[in-house]
N, C-alpha and C. Protein backbone atom coordinates (compact mmCIF):
# COMPACT_ATOMS: atom_id res chain seq x y z
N UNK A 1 0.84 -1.19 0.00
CA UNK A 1 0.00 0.00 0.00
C UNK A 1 0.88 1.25 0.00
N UNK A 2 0.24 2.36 -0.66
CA UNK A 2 1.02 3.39 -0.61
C UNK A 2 1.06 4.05 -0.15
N UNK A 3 1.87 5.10 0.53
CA UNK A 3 1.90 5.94 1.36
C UNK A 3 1.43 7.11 1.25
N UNK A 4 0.36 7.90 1.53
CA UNK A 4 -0.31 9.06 1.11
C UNK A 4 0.28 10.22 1.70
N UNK A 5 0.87 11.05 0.78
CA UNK A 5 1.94 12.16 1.50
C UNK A 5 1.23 13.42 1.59
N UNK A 6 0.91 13.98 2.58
CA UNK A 6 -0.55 15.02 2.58
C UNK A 6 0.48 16.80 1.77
N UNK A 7 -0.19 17.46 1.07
CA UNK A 7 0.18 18.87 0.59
C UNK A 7 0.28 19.77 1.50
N UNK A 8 1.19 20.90 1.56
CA UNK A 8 0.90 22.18 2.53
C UNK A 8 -0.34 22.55 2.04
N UNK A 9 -1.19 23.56 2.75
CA UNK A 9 -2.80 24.44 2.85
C UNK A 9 -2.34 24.82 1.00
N UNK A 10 -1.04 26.15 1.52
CA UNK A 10 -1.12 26.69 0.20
C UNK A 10 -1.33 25.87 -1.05
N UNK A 11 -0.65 24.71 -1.55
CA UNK A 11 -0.27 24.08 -2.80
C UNK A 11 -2.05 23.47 -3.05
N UNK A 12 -2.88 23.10 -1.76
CA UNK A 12 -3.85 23.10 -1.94
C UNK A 12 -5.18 23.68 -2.78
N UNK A 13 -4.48 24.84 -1.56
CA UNK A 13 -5.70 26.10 -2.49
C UNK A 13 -5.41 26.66 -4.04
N UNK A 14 -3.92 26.67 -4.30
CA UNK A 14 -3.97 26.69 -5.92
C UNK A 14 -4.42 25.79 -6.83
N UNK A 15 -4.51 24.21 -6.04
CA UNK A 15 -5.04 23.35 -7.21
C UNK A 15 -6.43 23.49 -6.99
N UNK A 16 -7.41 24.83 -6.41
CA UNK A 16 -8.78 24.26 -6.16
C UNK A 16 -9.06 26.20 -5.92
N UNK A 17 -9.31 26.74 -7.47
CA UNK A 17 -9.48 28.00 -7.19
C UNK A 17 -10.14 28.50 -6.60
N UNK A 18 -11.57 27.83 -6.86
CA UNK A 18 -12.82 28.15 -5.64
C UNK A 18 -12.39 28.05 -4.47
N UNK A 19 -12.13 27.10 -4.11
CA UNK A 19 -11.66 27.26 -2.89
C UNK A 19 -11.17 28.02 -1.90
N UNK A 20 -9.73 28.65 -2.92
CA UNK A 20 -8.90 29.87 -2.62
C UNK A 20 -9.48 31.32 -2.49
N UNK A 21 -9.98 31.58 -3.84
CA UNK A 21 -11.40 32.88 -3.93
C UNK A 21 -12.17 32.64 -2.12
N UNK A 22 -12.37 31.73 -2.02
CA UNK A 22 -13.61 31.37 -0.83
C UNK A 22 -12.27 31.95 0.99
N UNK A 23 -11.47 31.20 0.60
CA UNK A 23 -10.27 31.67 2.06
C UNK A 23 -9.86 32.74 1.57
N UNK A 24 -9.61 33.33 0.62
CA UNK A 24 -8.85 34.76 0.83
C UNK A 24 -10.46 35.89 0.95
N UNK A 25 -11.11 35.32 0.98
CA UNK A 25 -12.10 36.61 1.10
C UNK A 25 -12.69 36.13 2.51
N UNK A 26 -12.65 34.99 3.29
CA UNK A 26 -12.82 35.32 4.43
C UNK A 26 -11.60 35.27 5.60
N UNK A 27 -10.18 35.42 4.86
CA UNK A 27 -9.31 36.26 5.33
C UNK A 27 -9.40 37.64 5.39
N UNK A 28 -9.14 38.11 4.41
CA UNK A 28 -9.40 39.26 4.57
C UNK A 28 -10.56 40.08 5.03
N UNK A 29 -11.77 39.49 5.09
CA UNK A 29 -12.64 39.87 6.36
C UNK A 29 -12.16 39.70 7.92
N UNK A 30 -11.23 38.65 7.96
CA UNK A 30 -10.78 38.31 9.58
C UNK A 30 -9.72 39.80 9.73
N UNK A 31 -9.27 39.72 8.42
CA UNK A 31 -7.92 40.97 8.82
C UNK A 31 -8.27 42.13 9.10
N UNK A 32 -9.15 42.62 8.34
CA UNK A 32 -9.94 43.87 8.55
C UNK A 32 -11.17 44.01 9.52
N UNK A 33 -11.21 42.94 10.49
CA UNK A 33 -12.00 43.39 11.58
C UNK A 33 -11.77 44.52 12.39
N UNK A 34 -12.57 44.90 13.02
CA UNK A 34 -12.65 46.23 14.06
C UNK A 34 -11.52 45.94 14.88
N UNK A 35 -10.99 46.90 15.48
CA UNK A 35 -9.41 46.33 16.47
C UNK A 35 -10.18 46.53 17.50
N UNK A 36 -9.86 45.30 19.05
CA UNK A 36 -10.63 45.47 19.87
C UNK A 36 -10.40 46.43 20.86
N UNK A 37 -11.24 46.36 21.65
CA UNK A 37 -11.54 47.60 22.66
C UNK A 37 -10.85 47.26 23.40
N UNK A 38 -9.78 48.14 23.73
CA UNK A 38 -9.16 47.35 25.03
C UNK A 38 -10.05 47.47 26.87
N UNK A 39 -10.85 48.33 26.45
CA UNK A 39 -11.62 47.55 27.80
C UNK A 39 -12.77 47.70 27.72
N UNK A 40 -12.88 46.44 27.11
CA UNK A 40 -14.03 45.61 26.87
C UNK A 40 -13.13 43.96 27.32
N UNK A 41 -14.04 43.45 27.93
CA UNK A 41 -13.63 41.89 28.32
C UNK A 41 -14.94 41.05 28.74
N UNK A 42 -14.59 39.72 27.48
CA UNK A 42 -15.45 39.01 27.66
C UNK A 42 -15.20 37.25 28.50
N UNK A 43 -16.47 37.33 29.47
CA UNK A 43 -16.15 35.74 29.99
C UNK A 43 -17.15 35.43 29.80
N UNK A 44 -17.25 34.22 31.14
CA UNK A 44 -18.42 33.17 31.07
C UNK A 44 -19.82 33.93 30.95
N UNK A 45 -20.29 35.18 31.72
CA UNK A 45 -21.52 35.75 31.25
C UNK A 45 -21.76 35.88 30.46
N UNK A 46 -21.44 36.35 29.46
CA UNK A 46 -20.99 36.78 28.12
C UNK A 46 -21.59 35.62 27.17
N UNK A 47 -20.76 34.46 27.46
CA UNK A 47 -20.97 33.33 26.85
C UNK A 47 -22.44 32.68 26.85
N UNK A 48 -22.75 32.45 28.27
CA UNK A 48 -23.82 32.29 28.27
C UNK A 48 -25.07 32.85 27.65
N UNK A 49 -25.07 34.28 28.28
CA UNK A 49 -26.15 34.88 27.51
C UNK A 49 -26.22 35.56 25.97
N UNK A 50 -24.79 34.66 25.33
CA UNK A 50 -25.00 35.07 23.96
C UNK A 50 -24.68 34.02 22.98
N UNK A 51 -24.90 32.61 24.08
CA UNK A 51 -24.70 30.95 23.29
C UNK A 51 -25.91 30.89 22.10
N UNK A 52 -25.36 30.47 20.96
CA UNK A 52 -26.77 29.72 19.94
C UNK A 52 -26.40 28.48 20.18
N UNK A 53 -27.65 27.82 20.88
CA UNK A 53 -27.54 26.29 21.04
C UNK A 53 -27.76 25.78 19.76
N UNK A 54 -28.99 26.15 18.83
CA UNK A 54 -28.95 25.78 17.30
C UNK A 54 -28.19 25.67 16.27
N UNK A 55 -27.35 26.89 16.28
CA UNK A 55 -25.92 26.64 15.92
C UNK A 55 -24.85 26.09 16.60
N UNK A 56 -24.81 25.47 17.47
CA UNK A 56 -23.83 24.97 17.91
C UNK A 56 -24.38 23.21 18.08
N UNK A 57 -25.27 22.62 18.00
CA UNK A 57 -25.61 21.86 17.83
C UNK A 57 -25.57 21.58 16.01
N UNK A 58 -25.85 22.07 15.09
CA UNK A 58 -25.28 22.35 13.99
C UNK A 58 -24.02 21.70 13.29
N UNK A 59 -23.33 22.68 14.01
CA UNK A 59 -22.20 22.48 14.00
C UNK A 59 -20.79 20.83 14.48
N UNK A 60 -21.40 21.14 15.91
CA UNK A 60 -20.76 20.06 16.07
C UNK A 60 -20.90 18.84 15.67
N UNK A 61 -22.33 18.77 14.57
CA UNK A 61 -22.47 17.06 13.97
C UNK A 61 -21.61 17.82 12.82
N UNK A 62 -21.54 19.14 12.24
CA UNK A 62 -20.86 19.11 11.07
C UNK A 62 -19.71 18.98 10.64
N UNK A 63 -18.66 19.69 11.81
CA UNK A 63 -17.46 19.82 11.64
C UNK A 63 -16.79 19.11 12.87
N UNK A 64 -17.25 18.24 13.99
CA UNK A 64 -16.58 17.82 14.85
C UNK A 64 -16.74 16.46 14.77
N UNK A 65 -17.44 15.46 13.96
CA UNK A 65 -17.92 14.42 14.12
C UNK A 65 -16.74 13.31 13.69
N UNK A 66 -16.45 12.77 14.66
CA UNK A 66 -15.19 11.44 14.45
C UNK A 66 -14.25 11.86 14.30
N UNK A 67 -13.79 13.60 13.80
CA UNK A 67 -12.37 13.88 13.80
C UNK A 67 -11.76 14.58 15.06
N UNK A 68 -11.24 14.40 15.76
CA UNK A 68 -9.69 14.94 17.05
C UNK A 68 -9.83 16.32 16.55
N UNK A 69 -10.46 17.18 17.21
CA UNK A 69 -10.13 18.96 17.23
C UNK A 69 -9.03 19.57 18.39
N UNK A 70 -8.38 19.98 18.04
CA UNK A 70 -7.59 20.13 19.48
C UNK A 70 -8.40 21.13 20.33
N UNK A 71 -8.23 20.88 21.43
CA UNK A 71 -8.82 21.98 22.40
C UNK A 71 -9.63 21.10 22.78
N UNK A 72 -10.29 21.37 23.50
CA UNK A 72 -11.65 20.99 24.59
C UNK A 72 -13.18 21.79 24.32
N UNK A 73 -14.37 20.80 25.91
CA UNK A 73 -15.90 21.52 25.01
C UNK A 73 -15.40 23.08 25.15
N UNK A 74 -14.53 23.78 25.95
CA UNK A 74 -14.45 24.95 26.27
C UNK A 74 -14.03 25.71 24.75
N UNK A 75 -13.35 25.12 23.98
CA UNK A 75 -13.02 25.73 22.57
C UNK A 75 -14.38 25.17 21.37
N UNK A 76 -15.12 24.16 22.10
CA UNK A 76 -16.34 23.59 21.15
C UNK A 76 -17.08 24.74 21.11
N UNK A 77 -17.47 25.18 22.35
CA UNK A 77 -18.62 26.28 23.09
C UNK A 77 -18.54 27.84 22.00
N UNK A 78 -17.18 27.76 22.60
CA UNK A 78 -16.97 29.32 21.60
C UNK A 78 -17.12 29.11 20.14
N UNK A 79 -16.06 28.08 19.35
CA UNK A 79 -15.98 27.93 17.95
C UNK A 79 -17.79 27.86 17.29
N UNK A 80 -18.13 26.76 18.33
CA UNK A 80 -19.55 26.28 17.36
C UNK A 80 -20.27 26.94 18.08
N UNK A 81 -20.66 27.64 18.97
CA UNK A 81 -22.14 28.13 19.69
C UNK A 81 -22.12 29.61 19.54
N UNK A 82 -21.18 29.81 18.24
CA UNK A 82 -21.19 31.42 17.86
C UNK A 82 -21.07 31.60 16.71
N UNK A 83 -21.33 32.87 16.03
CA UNK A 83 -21.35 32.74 13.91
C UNK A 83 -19.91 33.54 14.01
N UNK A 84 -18.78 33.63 12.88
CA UNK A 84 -17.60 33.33 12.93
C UNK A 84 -17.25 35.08 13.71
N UNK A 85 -18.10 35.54 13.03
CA UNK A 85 -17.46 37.43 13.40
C UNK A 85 -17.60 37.21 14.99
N UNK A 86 -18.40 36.83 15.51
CA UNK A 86 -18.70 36.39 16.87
C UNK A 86 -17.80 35.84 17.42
N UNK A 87 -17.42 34.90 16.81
CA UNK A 87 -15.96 34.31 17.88
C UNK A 87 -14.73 35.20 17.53
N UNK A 88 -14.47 35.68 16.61
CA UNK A 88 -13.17 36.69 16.54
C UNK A 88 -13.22 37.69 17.96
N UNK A 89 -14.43 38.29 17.83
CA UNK A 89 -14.86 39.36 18.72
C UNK A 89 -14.93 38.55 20.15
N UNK A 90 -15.02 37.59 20.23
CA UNK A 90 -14.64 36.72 21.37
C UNK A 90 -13.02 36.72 21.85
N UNK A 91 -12.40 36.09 20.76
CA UNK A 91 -11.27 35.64 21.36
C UNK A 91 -10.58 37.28 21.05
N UNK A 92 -10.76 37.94 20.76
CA UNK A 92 -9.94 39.78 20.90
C UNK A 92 -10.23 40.17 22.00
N UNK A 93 -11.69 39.57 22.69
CA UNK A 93 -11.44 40.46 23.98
C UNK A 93 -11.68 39.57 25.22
N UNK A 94 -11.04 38.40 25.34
CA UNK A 94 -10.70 37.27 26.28
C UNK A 94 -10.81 38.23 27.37
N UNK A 95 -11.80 37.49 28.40
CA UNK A 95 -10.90 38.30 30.01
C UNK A 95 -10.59 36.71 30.49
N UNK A 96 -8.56 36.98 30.13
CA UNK A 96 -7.76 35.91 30.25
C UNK A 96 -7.77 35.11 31.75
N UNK A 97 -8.16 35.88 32.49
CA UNK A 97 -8.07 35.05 34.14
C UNK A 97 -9.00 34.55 33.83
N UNK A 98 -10.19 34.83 33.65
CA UNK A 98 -11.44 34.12 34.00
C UNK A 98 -11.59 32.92 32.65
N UNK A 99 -10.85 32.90 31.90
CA UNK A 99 -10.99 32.06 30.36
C UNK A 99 -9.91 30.81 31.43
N UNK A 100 -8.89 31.29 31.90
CA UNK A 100 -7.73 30.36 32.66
C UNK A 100 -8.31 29.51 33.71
N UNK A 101 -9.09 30.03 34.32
CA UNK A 101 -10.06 29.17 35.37
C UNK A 101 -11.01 28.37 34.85
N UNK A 102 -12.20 28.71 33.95
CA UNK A 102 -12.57 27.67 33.00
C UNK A 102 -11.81 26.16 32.33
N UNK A 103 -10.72 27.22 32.28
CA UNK A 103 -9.72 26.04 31.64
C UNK A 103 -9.06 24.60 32.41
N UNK A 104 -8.97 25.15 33.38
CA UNK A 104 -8.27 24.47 34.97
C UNK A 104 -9.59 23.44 34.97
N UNK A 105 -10.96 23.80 34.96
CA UNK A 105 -12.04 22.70 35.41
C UNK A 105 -11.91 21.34 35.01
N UNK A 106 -11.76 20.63 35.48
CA UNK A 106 -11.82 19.06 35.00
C UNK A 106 -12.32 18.58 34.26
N UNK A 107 -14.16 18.77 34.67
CA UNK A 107 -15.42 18.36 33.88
C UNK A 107 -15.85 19.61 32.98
N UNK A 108 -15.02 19.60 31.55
CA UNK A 108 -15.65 20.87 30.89
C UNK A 108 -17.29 20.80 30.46
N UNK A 109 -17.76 19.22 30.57
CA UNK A 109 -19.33 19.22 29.93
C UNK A 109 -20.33 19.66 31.34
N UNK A 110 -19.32 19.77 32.38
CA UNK A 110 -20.40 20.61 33.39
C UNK A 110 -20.42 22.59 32.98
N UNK A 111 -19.60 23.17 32.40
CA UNK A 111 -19.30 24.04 31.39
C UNK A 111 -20.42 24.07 30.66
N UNK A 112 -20.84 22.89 29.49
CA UNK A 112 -21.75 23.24 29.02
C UNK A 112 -23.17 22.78 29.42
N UNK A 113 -23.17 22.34 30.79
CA UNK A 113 -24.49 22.33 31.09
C UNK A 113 -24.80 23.81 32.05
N UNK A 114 -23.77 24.57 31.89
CA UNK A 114 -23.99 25.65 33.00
C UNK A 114 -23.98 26.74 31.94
N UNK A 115 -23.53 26.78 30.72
CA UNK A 115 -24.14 27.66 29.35
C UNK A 115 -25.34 27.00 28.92
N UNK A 116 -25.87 25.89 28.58
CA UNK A 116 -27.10 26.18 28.28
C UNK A 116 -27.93 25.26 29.08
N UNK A 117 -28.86 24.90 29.45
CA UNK A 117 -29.98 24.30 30.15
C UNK A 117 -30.46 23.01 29.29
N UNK A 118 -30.21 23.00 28.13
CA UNK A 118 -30.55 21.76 26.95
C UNK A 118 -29.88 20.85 27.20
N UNK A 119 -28.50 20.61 28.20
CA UNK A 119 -27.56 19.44 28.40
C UNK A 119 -27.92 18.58 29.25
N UNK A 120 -27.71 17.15 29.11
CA UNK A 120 -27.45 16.42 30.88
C UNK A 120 -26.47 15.71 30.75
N UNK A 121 -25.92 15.18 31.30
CA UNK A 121 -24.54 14.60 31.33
C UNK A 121 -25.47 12.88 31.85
N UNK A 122 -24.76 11.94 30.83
CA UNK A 122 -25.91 10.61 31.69
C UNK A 122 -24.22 9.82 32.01
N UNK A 123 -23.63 10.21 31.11
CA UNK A 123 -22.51 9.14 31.62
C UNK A 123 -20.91 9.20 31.39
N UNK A 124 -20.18 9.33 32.16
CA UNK A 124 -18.54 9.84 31.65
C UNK A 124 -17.65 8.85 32.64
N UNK A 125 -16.72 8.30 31.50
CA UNK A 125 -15.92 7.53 32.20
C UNK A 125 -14.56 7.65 31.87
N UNK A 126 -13.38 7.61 32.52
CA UNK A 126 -12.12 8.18 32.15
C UNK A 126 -11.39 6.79 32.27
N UNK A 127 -10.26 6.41 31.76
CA UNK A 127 -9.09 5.97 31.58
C UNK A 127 -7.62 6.49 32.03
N UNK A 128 -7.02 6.53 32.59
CA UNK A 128 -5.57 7.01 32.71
C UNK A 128 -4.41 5.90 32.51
N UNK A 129 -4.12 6.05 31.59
CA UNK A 129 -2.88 5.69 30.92
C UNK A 129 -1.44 6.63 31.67
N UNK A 130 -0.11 5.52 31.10
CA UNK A 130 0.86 6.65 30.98
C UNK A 130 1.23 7.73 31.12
N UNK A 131 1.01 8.00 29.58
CA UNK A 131 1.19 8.93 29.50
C UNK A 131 0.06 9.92 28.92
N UNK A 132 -1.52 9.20 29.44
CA UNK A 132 -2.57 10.26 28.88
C UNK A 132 -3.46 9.66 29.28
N UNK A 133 -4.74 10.88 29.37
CA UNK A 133 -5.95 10.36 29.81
C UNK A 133 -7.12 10.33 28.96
N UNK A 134 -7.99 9.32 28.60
CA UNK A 134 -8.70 9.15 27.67
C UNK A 134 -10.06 9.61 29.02
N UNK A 135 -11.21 10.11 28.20
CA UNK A 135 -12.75 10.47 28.67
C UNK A 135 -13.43 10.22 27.95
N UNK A 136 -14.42 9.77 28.11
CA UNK A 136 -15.82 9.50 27.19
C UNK A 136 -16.68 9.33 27.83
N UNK A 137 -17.45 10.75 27.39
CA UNK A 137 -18.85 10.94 27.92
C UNK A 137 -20.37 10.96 27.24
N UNK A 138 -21.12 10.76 27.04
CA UNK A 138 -22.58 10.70 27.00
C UNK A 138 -23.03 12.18 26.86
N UNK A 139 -23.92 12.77 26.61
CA UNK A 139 -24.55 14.21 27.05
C UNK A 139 -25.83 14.20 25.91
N UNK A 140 -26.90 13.91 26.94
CA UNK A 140 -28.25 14.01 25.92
C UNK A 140 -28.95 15.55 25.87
N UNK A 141 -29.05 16.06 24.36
CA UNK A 141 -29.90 17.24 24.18
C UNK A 141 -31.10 17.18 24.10
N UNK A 142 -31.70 18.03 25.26
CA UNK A 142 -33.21 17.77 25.51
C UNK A 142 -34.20 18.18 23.86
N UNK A 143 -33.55 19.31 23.18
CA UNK A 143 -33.87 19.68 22.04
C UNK A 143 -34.37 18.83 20.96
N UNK A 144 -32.90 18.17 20.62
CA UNK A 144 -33.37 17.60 19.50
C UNK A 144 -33.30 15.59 19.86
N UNK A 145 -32.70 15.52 20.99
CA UNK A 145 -33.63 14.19 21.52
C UNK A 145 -32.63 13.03 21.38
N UNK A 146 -31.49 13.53 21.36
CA UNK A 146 -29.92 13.20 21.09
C UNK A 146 -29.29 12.59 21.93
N UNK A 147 -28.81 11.62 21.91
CA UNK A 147 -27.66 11.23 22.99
C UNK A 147 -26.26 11.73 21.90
N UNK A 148 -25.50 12.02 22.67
CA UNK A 148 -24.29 12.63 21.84
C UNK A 148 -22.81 11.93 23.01
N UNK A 149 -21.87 11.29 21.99
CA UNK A 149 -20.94 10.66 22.87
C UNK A 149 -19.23 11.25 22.08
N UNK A 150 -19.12 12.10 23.48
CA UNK A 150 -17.50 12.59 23.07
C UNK A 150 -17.05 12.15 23.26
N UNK A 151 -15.48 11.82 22.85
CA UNK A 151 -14.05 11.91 23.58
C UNK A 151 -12.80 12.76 23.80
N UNK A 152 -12.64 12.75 25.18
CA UNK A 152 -11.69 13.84 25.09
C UNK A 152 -10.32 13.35 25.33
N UNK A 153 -8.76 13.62 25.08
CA UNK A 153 -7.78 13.20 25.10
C UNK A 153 -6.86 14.13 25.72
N UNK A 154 -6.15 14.16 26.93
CA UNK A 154 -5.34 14.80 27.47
C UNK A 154 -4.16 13.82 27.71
N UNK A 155 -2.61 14.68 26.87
CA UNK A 155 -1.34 14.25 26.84
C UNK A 155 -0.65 14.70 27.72
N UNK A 156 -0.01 13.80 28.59
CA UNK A 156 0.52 14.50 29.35
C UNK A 156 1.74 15.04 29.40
N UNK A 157 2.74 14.45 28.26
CA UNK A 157 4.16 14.74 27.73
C UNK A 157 3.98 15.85 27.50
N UNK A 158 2.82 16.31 25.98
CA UNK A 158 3.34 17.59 25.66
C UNK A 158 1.79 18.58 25.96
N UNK A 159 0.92 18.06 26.85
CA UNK A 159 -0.13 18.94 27.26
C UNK A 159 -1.09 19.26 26.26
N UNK A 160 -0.87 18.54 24.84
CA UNK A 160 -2.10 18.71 24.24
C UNK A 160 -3.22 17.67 24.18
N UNK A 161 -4.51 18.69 23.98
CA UNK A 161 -5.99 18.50 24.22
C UNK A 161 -6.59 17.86 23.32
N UNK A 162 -7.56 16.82 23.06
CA UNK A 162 -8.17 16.72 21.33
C UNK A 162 -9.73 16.34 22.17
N UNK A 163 -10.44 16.89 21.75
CA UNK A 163 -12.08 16.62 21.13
C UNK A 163 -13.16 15.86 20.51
N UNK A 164 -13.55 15.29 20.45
CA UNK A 164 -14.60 14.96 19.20
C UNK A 164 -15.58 14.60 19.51
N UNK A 165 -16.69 14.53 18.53
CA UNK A 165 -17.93 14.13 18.80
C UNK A 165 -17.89 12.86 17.70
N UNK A 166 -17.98 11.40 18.40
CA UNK A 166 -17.63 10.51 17.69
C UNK A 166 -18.31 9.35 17.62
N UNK A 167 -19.73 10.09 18.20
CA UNK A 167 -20.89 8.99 18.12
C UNK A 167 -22.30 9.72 18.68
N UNK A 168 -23.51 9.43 17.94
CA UNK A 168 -24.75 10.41 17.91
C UNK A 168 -26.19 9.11 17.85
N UNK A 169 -26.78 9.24 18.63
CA UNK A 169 -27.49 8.48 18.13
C UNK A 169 -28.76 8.84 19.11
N UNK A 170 -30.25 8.44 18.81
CA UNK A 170 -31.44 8.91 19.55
C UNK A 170 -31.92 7.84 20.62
N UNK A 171 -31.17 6.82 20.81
CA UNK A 171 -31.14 5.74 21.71
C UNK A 171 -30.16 5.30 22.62
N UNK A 172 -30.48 4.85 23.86
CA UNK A 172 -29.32 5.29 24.39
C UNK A 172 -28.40 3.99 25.19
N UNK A 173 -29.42 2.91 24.81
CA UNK A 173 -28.45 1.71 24.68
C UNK A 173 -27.52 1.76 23.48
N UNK A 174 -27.54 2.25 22.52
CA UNK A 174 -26.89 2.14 21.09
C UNK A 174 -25.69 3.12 21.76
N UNK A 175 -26.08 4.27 22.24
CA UNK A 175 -24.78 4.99 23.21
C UNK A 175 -23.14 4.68 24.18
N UNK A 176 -24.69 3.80 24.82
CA UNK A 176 -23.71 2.66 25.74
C UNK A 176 -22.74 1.53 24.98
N UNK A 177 -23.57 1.11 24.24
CA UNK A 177 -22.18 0.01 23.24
C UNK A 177 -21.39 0.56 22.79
N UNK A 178 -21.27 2.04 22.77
CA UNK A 178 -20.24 2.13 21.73
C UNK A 178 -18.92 2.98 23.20
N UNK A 179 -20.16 2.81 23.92
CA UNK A 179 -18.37 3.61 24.78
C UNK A 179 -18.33 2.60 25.19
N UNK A 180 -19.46 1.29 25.62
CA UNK A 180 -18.58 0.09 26.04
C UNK A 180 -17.38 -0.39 25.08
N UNK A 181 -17.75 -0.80 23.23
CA UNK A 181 -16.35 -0.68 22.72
C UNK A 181 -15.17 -0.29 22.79
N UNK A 182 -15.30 1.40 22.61
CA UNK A 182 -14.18 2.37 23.20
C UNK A 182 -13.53 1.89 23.93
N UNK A 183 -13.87 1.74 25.08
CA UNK A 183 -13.21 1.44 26.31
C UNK A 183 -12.83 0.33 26.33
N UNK A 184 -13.38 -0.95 25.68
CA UNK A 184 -12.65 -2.28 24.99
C UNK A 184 -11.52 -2.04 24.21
N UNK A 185 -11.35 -1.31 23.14
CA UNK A 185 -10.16 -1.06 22.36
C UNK A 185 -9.18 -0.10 23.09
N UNK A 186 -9.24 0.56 23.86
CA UNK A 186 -8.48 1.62 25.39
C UNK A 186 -7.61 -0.16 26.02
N UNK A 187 -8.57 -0.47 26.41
CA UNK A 187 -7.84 -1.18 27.49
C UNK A 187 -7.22 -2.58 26.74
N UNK A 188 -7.53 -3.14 25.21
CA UNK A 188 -6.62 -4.20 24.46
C UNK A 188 -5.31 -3.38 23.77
N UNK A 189 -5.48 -1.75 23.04
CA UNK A 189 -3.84 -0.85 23.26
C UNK A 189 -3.08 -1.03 24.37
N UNK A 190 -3.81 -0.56 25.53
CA UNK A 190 -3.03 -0.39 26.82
C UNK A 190 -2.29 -1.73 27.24
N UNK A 191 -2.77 -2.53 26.92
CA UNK A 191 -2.04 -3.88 27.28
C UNK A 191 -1.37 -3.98 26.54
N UNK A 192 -1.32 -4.08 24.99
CA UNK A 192 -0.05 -4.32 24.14
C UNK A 192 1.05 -3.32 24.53
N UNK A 193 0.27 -1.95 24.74
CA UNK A 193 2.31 -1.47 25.18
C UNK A 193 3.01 -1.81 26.79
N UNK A 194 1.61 -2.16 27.18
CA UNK A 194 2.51 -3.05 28.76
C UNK A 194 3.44 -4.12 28.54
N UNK A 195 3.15 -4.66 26.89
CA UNK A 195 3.71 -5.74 27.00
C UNK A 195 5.05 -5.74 26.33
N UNK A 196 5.16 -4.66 25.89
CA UNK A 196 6.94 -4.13 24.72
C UNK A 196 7.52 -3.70 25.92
């Protein structure tokens, strides 16, 4: 089999003009945004009372589903539960202590049951490895009637975060098998490198 050697962004966007037309014009909208206020600072109030659960539910089946995002729900919340000018204007006017304490929380899906009221958390179970800690949690939306099953990945070598939403389904035994799997394939890895 062959080895698939991935392109830089740029060499990309020249073989795919649309494409390019499509990122340089919402670059240059990012570049030419308003410069922020320097005192103006936004946190968790903020967040809350200006979350779109519709869009952010949206979203995360669109662009988070089975693939590793780095960051946590705390970077889900902002990226997807806001339209893009919205999160710029977010992250320009961070109030950085209070974004740093968020960050520190353990359970970020208690985060998003404390931004919107549509969450419950039915089930989260962690792993600690080595050198990292695997999570996988459950969180049913009262909305649209969802069981939704993340995983989150914390390294502990080099401290990075990954994300995903990597299983959706409206039943919630079908939920449970699949983090029972998960956690089957967690713990048949973990043994093979016990065993090198």
């Amino acid at each position: 089999m062959k080895k698939k050697f991935f392109k830089p962004f740029d060499e990309s966007l020249d073989e795919n003009l649309k494409l390019k037309k499509i990122f340089e014009k919402g670059f240059k909208k990012y570049i030419n945004r308003p410069k922020p206020n320097r005192n103006k600072k936004i946190g968790f109030s903020y967040l809350k009372k200006n979350f779109k659960l519709d869009l952010f539910l949206k979203k995360i089946e669109k662009y988070n589903y089975k693939y590793m995002d780095e960051g946590t729900m705390l970077d889900r919340i902002i990226q997807y539960g806001f339209k893009q000018d919205e999160v710029n204007k977010i992250y320009d006017h961070l109030n950085y202590k209070e974004f740093e304490k968020l960050k520190t929380q353990k359970d970020y899906y208690k985060l998003l049951l404390q931004i919107s009221n549509n969450f419950e958390i039915i089930d989260c179970v962690e792993d600690k490895a080595v050198n990292k800690l695997v999570s996988v949690s459950i969180i049913y939306s009262k909305k649209n009637t969802t069981y939704y099953l993340f995983i989150d990945e914390i390294n502990y070598e080099d401290g990075y975060t990954g994300n995903c939403l990597y299983f959706e389904s409206n039943n919630i035994k079908s939920a449970e098998n699949e983090m029972f799997k998960i956690f089957q394939e967690i713990e048949k890895n973990s043994s093979k490198k016990s065993l090198n």
